[in-house]
N, C-alpha and C. Protein backbone atom coordinates (compact mmCIF):
# COMPACT_ATOMS: atom_id res chain seq x y z
N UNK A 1 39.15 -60.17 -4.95
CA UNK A 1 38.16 -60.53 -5.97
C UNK A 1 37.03 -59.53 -5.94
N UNK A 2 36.88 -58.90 -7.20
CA UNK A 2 35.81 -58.18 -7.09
C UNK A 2 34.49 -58.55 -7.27
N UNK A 3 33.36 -57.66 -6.67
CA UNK A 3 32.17 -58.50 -6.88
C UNK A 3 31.15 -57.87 -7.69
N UNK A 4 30.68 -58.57 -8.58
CA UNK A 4 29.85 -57.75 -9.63
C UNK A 4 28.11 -57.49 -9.46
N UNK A 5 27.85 -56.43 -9.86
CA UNK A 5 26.58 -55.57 -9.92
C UNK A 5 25.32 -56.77 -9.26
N UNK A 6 25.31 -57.65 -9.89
CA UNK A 6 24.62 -58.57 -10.04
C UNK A 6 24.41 -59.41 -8.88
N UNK A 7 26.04 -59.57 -8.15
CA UNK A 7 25.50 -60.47 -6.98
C UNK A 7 25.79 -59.14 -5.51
N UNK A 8 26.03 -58.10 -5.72
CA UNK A 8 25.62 -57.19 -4.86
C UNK A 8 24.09 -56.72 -4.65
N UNK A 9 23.61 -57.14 -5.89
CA UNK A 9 22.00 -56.60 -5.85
C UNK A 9 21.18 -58.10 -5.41
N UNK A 10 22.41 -59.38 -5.42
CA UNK A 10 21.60 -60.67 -4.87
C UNK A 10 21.59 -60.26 -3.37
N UNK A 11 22.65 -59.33 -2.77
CA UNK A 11 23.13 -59.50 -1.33
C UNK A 11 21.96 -58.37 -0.81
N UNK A 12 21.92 -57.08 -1.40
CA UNK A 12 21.23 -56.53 -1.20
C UNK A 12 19.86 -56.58 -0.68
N UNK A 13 19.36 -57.54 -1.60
CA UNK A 13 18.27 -57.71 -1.41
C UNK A 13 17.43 -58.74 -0.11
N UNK A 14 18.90 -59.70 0.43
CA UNK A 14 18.98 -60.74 1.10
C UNK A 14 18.34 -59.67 2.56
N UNK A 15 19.37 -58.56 2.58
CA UNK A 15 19.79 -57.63 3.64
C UNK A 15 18.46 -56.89 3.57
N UNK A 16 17.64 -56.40 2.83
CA UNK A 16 16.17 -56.28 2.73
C UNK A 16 15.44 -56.67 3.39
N UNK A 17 15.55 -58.10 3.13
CA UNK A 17 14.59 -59.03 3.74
C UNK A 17 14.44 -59.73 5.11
N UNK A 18 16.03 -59.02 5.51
CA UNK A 18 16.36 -59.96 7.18
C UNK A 18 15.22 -59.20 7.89
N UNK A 19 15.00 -60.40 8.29
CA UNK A 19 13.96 -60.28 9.74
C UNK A 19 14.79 -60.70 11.38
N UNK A 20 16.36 -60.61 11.35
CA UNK A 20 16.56 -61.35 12.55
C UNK A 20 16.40 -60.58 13.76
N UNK A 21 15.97 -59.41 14.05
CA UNK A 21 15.83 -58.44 15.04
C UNK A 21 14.36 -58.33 15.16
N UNK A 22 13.53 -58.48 14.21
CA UNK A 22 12.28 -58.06 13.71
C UNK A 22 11.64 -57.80 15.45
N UNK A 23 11.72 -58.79 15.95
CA UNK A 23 11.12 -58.89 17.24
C UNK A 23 11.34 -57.72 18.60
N UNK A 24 12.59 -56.77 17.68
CA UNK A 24 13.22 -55.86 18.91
C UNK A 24 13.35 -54.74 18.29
N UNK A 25 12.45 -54.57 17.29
CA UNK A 25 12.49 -53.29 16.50
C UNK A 25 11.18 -52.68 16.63
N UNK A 26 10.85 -51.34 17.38
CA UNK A 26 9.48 -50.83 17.63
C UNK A 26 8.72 -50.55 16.61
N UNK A 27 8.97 -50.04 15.19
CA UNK A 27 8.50 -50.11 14.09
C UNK A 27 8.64 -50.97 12.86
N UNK A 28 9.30 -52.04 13.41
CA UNK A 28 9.37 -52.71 12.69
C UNK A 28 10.62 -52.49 11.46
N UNK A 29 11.17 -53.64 10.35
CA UNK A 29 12.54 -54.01 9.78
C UNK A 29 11.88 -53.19 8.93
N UNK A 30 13.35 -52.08 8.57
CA UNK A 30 13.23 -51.27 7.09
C UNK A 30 14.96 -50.97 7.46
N UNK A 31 15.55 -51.95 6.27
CA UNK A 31 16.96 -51.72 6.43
C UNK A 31 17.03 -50.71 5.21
N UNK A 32 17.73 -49.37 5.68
CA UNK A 32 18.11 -48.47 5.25
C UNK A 32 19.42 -47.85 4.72
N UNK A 33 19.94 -48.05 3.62
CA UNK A 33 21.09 -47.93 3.34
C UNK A 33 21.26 -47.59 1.89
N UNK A 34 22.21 -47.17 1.40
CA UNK A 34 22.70 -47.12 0.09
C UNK A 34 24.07 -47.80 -0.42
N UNK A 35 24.21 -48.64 -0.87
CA UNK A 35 25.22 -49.69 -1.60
C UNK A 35 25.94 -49.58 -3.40
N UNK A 36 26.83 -49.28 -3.82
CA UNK A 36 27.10 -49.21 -4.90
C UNK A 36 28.42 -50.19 -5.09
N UNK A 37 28.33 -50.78 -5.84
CA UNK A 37 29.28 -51.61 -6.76
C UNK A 37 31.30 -50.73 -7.06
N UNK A 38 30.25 -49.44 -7.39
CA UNK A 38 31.96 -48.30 -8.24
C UNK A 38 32.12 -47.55 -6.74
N UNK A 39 31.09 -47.66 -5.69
CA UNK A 39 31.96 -46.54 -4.45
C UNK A 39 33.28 -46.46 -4.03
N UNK A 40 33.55 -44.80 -4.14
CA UNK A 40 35.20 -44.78 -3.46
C UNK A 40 34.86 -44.49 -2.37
N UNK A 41 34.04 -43.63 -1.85
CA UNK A 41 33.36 -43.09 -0.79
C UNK A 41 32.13 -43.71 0.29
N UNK A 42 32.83 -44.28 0.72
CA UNK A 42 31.56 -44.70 2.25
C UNK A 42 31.51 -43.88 2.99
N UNK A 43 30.38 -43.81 3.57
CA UNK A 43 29.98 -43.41 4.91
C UNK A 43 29.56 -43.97 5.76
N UNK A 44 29.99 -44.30 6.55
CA UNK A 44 29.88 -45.29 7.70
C UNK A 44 29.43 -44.63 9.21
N UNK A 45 28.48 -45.03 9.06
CA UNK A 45 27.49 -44.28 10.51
C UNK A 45 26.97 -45.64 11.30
N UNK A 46 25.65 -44.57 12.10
CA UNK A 46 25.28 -45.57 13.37
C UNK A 46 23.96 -46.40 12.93
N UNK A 47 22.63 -45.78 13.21
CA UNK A 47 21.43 -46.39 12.50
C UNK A 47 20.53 -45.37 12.58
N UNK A 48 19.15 -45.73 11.63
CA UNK A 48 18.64 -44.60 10.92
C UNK A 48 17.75 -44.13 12.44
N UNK A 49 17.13 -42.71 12.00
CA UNK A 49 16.79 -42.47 13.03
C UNK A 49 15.59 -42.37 12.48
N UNK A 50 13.95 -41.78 13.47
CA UNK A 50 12.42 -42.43 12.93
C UNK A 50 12.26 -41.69 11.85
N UNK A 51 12.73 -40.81 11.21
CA UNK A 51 12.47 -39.60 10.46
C UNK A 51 12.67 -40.30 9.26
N UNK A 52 14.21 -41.28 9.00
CA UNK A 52 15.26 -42.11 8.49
C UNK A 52 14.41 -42.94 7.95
N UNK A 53 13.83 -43.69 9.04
CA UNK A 53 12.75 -44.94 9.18
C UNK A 53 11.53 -44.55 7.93
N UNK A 54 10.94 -43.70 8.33
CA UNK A 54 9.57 -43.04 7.89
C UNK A 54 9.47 -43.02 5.90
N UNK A 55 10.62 -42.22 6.21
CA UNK A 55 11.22 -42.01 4.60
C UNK A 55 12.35 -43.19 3.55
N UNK A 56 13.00 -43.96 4.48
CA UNK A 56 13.42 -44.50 3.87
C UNK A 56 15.03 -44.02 2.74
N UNK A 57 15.16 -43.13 3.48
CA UNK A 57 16.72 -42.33 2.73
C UNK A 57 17.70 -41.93 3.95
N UNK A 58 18.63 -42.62 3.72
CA UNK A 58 19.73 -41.73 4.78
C UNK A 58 19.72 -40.64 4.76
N UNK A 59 19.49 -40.23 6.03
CA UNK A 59 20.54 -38.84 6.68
C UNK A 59 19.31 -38.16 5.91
N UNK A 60 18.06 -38.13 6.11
CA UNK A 60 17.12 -37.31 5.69
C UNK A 60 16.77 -36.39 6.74
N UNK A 61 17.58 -35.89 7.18
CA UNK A 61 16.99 -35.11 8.77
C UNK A 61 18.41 -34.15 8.76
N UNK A 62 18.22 -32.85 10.05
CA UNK A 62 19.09 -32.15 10.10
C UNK A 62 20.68 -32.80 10.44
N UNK A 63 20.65 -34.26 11.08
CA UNK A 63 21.99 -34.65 11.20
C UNK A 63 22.73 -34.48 9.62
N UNK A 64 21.44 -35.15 8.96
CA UNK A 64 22.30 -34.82 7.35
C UNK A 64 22.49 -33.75 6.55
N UNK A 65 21.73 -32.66 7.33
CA UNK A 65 22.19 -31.36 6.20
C UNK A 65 23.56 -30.43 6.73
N UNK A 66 23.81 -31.29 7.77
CA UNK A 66 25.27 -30.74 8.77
C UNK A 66 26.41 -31.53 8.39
N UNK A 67 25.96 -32.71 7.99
CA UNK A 67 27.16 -34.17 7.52
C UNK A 67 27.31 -33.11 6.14
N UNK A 68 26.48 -33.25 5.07
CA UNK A 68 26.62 -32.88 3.34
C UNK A 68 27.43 -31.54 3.49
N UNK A 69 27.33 -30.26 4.42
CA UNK A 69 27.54 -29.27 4.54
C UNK A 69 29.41 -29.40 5.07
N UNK A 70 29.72 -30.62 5.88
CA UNK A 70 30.30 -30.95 6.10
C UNK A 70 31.39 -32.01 4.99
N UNK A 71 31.22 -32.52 4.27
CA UNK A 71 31.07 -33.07 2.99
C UNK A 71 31.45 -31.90 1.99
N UNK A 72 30.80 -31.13 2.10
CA UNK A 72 30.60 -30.23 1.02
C UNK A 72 29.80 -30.50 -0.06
N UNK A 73 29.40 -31.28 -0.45
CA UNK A 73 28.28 -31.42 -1.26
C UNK A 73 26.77 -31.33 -0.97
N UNK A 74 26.35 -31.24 -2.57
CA UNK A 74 24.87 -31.25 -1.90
C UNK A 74 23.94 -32.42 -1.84
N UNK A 75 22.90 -31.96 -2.00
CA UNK A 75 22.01 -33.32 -1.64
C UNK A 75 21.76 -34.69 -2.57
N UNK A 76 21.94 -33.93 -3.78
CA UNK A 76 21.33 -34.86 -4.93
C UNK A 76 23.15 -34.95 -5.17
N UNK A 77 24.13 -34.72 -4.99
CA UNK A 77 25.18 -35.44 -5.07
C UNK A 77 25.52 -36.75 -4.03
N UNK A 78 24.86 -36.35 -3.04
CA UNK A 78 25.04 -36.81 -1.64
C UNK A 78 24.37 -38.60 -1.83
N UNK A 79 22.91 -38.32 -2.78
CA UNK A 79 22.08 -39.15 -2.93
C UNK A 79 22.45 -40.12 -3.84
N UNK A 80 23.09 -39.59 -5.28
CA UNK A 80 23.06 -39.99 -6.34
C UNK A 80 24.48 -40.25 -6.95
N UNK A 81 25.57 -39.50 -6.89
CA UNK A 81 26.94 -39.83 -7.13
C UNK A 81 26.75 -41.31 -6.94
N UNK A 82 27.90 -41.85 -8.22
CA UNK A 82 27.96 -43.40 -8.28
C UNK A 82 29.06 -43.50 -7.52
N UNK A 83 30.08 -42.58 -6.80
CA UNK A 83 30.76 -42.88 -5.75
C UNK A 83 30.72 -43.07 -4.06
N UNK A 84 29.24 -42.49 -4.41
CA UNK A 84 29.11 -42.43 -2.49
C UNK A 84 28.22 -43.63 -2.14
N UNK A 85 28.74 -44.58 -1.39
CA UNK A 85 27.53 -45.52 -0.33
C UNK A 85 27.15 -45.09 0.86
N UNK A 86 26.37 -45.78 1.38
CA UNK A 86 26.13 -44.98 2.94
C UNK A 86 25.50 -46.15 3.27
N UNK A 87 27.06 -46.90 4.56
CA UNK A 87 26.27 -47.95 5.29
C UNK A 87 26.21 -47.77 6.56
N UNK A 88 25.24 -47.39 8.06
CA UNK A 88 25.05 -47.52 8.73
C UNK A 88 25.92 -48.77 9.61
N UNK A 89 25.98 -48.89 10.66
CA UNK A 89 26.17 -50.23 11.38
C UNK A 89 24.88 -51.09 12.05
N UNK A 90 23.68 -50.26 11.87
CA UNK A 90 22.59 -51.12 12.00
C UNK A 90 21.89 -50.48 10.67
N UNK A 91 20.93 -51.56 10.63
CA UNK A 91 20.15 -50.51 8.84
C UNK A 91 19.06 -50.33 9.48
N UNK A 92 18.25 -50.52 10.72
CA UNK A 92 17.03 -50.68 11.19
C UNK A 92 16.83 -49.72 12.10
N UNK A 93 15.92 -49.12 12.10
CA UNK A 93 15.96 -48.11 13.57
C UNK A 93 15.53 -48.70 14.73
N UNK A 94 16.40 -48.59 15.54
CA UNK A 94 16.21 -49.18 16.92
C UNK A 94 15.49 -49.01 18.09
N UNK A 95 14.87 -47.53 17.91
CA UNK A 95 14.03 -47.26 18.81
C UNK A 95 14.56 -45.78 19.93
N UNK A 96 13.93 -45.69 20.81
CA UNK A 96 14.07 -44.07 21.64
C UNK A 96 14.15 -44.41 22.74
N UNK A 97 15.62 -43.93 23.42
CA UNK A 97 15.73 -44.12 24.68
C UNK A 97 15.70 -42.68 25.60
N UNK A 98 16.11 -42.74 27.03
CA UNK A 98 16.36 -41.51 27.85
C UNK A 98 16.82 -40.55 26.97
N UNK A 99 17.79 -40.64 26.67
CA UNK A 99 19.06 -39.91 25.67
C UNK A 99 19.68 -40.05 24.60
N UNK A 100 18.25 -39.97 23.70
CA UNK A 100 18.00 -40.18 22.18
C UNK A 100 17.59 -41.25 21.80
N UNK A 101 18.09 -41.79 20.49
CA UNK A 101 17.97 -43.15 20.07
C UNK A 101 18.85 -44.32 20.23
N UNK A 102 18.45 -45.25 20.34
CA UNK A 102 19.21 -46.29 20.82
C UNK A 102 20.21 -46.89 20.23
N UNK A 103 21.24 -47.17 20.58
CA UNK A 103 22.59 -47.86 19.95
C UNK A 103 21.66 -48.94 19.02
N UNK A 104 23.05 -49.49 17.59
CA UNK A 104 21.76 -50.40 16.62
C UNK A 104 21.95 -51.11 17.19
N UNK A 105 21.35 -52.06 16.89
CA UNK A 105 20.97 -53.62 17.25
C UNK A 105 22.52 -54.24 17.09
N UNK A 106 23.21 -55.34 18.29
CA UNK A 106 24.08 -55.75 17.97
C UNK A 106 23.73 -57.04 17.00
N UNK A 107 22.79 -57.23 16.15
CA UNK A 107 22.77 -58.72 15.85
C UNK A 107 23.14 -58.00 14.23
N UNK A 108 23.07 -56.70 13.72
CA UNK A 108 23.20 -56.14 12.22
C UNK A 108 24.47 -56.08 11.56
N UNK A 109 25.47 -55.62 12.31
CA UNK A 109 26.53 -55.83 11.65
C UNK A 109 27.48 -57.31 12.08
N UNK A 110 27.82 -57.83 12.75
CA UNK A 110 28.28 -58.85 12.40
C UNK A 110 27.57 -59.84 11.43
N UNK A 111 26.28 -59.72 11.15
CA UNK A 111 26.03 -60.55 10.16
C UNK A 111 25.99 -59.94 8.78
N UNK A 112 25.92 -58.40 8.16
CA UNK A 112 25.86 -58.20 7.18
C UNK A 112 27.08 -57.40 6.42
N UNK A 113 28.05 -56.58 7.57
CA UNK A 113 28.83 -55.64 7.62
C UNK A 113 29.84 -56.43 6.30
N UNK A 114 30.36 -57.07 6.99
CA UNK A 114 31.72 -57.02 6.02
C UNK A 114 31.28 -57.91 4.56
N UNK A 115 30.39 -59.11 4.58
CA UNK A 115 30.04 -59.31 2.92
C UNK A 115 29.30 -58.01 1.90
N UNK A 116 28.75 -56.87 2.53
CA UNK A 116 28.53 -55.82 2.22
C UNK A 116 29.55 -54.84 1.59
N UNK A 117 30.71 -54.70 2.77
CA UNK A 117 31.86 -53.92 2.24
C UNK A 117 32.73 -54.65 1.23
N UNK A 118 32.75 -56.13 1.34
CA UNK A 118 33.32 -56.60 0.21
C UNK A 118 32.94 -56.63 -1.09
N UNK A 119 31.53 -56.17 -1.68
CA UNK A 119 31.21 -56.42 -2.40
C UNK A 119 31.10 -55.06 -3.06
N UNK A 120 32.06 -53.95 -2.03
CA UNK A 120 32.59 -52.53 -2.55
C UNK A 120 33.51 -52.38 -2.42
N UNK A 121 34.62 -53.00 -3.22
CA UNK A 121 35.74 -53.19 -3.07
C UNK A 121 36.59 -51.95 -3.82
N UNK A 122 36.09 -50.75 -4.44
CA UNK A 122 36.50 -49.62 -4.87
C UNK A 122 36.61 -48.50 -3.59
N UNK A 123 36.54 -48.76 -2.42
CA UNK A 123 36.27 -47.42 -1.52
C UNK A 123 37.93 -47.61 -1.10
N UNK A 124 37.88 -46.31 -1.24
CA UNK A 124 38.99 -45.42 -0.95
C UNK A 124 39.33 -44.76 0.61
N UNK A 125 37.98 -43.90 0.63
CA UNK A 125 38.12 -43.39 1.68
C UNK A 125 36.57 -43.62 2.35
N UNK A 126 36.51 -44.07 3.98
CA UNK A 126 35.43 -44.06 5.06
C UNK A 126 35.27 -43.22 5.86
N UNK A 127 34.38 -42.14 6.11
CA UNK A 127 34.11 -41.16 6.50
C UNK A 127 33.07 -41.62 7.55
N UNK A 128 33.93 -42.22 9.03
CA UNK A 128 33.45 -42.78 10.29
C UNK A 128 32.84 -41.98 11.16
N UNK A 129 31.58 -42.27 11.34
CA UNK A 129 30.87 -41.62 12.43
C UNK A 129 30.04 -41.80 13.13
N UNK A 130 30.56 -41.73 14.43
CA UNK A 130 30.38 -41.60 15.99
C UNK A 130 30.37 -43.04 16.95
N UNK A 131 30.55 -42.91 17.87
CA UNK A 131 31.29 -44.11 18.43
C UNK A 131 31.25 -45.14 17.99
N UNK A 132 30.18 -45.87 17.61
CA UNK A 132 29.81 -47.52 16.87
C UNK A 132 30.38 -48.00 15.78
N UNK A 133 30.46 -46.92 15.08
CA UNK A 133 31.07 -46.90 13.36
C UNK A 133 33.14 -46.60 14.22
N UNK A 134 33.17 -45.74 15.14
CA UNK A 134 34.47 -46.02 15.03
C UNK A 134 35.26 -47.24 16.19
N UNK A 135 34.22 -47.51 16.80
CA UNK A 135 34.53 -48.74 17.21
C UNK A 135 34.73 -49.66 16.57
N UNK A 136 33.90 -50.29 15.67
CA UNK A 136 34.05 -51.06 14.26
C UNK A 136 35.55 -51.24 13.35
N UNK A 137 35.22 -49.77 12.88
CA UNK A 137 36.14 -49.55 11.78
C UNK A 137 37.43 -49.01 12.03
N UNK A 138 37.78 -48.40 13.12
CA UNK A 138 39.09 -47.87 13.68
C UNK A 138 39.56 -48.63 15.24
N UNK A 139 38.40 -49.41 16.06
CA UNK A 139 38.67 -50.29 17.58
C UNK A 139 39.05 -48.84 18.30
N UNK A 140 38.00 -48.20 17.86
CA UNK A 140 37.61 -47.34 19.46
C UNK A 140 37.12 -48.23 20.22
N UNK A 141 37.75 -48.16 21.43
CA UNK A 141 37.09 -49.05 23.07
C UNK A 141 36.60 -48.20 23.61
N UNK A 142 35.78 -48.73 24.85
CA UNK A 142 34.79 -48.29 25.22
C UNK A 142 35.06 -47.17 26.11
N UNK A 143 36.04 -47.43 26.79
CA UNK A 143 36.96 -46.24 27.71
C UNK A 143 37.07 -44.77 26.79
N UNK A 144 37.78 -44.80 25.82
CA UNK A 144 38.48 -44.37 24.70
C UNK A 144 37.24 -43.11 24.24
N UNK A 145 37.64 -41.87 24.02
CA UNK A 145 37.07 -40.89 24.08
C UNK A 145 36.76 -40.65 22.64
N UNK A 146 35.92 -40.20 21.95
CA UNK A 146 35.66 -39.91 20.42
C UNK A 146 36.41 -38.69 20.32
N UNK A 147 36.63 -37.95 21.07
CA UNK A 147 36.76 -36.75 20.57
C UNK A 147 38.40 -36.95 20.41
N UNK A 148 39.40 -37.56 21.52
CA UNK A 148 40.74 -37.75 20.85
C UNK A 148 40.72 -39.04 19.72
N UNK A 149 40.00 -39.36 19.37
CA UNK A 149 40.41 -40.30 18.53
C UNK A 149 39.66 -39.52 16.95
N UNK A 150 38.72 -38.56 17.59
CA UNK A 150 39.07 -37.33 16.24
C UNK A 150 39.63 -36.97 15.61
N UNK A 151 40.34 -35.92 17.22
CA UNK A 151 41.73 -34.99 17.05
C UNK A 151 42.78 -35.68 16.71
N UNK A 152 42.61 -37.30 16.29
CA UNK A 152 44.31 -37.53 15.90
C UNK A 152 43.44 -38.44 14.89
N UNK A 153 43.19 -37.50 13.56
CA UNK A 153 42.42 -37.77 12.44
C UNK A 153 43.70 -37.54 11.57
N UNK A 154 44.43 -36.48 11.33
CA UNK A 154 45.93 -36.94 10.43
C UNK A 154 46.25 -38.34 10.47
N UNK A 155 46.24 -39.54 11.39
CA UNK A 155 46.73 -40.53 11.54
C UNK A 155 45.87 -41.46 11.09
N UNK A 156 44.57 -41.36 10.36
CA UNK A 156 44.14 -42.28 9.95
C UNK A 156 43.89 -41.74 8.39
N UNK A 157 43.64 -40.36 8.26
CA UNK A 157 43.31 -40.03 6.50
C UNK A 157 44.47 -40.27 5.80
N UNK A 158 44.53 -40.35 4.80
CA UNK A 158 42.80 -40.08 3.63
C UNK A 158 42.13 -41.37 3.50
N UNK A 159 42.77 -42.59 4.25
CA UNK A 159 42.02 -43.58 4.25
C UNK A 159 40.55 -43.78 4.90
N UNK A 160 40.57 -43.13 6.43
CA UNK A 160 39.47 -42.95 7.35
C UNK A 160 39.26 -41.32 7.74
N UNK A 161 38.00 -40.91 7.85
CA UNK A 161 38.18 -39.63 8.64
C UNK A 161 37.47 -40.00 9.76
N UNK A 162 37.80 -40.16 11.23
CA UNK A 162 36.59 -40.19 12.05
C UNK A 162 35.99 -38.93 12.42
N UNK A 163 34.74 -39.13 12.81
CA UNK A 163 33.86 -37.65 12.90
C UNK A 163 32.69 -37.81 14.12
N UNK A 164 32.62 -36.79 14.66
CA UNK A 164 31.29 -37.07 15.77
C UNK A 164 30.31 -36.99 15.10
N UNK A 165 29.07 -37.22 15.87
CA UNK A 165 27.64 -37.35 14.94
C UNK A 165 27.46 -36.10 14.69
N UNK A 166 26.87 -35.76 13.54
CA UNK A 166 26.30 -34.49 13.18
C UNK A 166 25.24 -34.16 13.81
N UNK A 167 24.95 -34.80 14.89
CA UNK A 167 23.50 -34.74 15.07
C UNK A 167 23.47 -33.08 15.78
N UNK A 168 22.39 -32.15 16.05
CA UNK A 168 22.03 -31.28 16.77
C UNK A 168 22.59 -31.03 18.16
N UNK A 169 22.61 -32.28 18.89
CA UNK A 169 22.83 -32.72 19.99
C UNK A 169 24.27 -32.60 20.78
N UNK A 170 24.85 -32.20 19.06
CA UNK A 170 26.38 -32.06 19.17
C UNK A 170 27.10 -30.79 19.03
N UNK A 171 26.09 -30.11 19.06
CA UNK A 171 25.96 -28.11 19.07
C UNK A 171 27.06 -28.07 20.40
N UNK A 172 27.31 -28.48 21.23
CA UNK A 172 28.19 -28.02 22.35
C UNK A 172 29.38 -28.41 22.11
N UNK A 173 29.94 -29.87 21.65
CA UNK A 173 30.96 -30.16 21.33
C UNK A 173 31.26 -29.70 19.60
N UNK A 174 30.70 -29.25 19.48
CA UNK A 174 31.19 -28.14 18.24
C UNK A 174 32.12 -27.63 18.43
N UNK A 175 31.20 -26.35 19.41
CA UNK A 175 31.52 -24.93 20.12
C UNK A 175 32.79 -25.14 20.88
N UNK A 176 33.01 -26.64 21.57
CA UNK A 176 33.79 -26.60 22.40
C UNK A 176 35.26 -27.08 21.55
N UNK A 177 35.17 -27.00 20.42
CA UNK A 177 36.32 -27.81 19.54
C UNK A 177 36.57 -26.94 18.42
N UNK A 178 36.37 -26.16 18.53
CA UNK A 178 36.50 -25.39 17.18
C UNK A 178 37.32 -25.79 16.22
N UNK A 179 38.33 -26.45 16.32
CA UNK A 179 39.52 -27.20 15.73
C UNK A 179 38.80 -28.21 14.63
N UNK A 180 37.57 -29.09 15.16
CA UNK A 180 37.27 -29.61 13.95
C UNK A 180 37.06 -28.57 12.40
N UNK A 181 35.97 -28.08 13.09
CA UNK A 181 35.52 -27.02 11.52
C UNK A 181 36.65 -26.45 10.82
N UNK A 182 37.71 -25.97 11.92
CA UNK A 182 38.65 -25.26 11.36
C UNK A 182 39.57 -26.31 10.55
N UNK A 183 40.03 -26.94 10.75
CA UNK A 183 41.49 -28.19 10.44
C UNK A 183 40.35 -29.53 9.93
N UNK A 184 39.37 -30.04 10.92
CA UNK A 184 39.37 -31.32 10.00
C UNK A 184 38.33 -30.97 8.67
N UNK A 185 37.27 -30.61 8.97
CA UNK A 185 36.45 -30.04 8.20
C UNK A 185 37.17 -29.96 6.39
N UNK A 186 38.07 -28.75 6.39
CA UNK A 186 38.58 -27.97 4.87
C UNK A 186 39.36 -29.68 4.30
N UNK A 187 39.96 -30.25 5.32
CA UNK A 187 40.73 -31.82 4.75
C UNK A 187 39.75 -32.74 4.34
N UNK A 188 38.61 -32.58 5.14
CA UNK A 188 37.24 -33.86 4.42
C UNK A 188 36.99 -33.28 2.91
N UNK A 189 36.84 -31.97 3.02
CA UNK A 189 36.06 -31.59 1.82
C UNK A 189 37.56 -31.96 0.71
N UNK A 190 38.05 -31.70 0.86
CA UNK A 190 38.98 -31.76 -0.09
C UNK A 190 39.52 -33.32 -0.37
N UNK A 191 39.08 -33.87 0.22
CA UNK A 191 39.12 -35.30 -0.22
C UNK A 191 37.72 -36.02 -0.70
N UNK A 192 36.81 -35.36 -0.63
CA UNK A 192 35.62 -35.91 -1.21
C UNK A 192 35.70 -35.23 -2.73
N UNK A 193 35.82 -34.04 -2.56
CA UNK A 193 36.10 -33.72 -3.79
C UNK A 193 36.94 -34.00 -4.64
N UNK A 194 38.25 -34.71 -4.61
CA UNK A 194 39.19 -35.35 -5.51
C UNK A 194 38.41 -36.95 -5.55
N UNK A 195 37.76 -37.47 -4.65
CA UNK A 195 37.46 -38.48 -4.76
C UNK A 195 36.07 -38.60 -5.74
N UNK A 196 35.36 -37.61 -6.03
CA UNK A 196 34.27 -37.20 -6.83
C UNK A 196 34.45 -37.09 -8.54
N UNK A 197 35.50 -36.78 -8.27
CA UNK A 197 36.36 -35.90 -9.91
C UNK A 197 36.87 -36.88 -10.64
N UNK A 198 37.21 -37.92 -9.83
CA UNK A 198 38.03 -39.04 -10.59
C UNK A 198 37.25 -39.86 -11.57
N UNK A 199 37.69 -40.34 -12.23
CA UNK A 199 36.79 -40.65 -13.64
C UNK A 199 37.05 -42.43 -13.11
């Protein structure tokens, strides 16, 4: 059953307004996300980071000019295409630990995740990234390494691509994989782009 404009922008707005973390969030609830009704294209990530927070737009920081570049598109496609959503697994920023920012909040997606994705019942393809999002959406366990559950990305596209974070942080496991840029990389783009074109 599909769900129309109308009660996605009722849900939306519900998801706005949750306060159920409020108390464990250092700056306080600003759920951050983008939701469309016609998306073929999700993006399914972790949670925003303070930059994220501040501004209020996904992937407004260098993780995102490495994801779009990655993508192949640009920004105001990235932003604005009536095919792309971009849902996080927490919408709230969680705060700064030893070694970065903190995993999201476990209380965000079991309560908003899947009446969210149902109410985008056009996505085609999920473009998963980094452990939380592929724990979720593919049951990466905790043992279970991101990087082979990358490298055996033929086995889940064109439905899923999993992907490590774009973040900066990930400059070594780049370098050390060259295989993504080379092999998975040219297959994302080429599926965002048929998925873009389609009328």
């Amino acid at each position: 059953m599909s769900v129309e404009p109308l009660e996605l922008n009722a849900l939306e707005a519900e998801i706005r307004a949750c306060r159920l973390c409020e108390a464990e969030l250092p700056l306080g609830p600003r759920p951050v996300f983008i939701a469309r009704p016609e998306a073929r294209l999700l993006i399914a990530a972790q949670a925003p980071g303070r930059r994220v927070h501040e501004t209020g737009l996904p992937f407004n920081d260098p993780s995102g000019e490495r994801l779009r570049d990655w993508l192949g598109i640009d920004r105001e496609t990235f932003y604005h295409h009536p095919a792309i959503a971009i849902v996080p697994m927490g919408f709230c920023f969680p705060g700064t630990g030893r070694g970065g920012d903190l995993p999201p909040r476990p209380e965000c997606a079991p309560t908003w995740r899947r009446p969210l994705l149902a109410a985008m019942p056009r996505v085609e393809t999920t473009v998963v990234i980094g452990r939380y999002a592929l724990g979720w959406h593919l049951g990466l366990k905790g043992g279970q390494r991101v990087t082979d559950l990358v490298a055996d990305w033929r086995q889940h596209a064109p439905s899923h691509f999993p992907l490590p974070h774009p973040s900066p942080r990930n400059n070594r496991w780049l370098r050390n994989n060259p295989w993504f840029e080379a092999e998975v990389v040219p297959a994302l783009q080429a599926r965002v782009a048929a998925l873009l074109a389609a009328p």
